[in-house]
Protein backbone atom coordinates (compact mmCIF):
# COMPACT_ATOMS: atom_id res chain seq x y z
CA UNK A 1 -17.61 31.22 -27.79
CA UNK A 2 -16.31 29.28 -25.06
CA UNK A 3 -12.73 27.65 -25.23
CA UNK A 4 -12.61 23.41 -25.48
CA UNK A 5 -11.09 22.30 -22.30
CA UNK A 6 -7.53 20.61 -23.42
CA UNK A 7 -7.56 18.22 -20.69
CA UNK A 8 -10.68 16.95 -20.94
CA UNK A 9 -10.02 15.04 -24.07
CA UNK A 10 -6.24 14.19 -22.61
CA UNK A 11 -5.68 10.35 -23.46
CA UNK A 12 -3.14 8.26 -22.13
CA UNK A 13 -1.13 5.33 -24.36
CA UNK A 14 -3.21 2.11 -24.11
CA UNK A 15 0.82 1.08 -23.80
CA UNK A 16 1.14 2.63 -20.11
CA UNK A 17 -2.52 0.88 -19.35
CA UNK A 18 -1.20 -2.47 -20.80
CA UNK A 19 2.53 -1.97 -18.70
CA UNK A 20 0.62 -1.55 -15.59
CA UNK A 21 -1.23 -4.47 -16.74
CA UNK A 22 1.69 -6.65 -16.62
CA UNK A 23 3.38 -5.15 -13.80
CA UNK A 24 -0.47 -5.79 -11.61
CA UNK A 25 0.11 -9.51 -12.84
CA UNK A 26 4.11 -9.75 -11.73
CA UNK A 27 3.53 -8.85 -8.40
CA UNK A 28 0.01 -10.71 -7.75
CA UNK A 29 2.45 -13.88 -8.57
CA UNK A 30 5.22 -12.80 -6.78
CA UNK A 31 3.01 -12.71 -3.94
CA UNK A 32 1.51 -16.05 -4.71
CA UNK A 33 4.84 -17.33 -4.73
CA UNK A 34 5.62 -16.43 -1.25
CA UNK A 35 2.95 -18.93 -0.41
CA UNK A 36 3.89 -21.74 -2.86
CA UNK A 37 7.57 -21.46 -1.54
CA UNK A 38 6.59 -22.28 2.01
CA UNK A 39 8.10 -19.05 3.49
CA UNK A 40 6.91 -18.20 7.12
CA UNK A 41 7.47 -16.33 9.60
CA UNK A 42 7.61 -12.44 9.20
CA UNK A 43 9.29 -12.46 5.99
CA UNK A 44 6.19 -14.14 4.81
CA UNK A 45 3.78 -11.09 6.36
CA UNK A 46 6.97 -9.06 4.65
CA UNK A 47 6.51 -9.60 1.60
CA UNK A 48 3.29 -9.96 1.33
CA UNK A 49 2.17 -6.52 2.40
CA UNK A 50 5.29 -4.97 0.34
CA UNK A 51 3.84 -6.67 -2.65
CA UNK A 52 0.20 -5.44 -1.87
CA UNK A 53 1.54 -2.24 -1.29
CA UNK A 54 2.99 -1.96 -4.46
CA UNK A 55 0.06 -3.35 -6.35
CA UNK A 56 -2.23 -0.76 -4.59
CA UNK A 57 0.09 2.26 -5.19
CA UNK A 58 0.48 1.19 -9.46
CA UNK A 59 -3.98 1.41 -8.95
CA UNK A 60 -3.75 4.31 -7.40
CA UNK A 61 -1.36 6.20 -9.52
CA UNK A 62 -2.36 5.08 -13.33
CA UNK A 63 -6.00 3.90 -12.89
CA UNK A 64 -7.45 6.75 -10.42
CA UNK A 65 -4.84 9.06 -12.35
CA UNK A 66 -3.28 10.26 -9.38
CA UNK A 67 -0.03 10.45 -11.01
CA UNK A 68 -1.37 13.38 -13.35
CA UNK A 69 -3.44 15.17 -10.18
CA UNK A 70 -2.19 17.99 -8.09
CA UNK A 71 -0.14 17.74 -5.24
CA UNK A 72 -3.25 19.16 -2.62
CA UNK A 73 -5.50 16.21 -3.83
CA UNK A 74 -3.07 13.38 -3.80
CA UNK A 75 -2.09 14.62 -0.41
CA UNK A 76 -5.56 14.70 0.39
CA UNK A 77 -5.96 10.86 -0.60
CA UNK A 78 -2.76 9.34 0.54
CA UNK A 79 -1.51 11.13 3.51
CA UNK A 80 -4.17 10.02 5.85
CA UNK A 81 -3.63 6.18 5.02
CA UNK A 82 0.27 7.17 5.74
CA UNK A 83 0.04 8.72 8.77
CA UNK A 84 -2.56 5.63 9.42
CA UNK A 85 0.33 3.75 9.43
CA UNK A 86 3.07 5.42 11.59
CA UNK A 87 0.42 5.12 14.10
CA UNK A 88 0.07 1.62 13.88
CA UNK A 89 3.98 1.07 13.62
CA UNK A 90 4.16 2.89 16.65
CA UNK A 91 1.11 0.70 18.56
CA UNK A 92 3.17 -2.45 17.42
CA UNK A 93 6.53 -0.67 18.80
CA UNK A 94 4.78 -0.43 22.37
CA UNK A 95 3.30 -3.70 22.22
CA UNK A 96 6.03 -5.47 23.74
CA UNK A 97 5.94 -2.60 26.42
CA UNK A 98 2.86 -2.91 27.12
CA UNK A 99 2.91 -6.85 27.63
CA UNK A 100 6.08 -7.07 29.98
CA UNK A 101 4.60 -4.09 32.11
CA UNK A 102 0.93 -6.76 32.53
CA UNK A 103 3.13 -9.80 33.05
CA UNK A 104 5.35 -7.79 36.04
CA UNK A 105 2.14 -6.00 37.46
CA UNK A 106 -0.91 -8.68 37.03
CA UNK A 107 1.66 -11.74 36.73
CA UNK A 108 1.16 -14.90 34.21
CA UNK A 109 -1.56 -16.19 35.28
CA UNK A 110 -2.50 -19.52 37.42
């Protein structure tokens, strides 16, 4: 006789599901607001990507159950889009590097 696997018939409150719910919706019109209120510049870009962010971590964590998986798999799903990241922060630290060191060599132009 073979044992019933407990977690395969683990259920989660349909009140965590609807939370999330109404969290998703929250910050999809916070981030709708940023538009309606005019803001620009990089506050805009800001808040924008803090709100996606945020929206895509609450997926990630309740609806692909991440929060309930081991640590090896979620670091197997999120630490590559992290690390992703500080490489891009650092490619947008030596932008400005990169563009005075063209302007001095090459000059502006015409």
């Amino acid at each position: 006789m073979s044992q019933p696997h407990a977690q395969a018939d683990q259920h989660h409150p349909i009140k965590l599901y609807l939370v999330v719910w109404a969290l998703l919706f929250v910050l999809s019109t916070c981030s709708y607001l940023v538009d309606y209120l005019g803001i620009q510049g990089y506050p805009r870009w800001f808040l924008i990507i803090v709100f996606m962010i945020m929206k895509a971590g609450l997926i990630v964590a309740i609806f692909m159950h991440m929060a309930w998986e081991r640590l090896a798999l979620i670091y197997a799903i999120l630490l590559p889009p992290i690390i992703v990241l500080v490489f891009v922060a650092l490619m947008v630290s030596e932008s400005q590097y990169t563009l005075l060191t063209r302007l001095a060599f090459f000059g502006a132009g015409p």
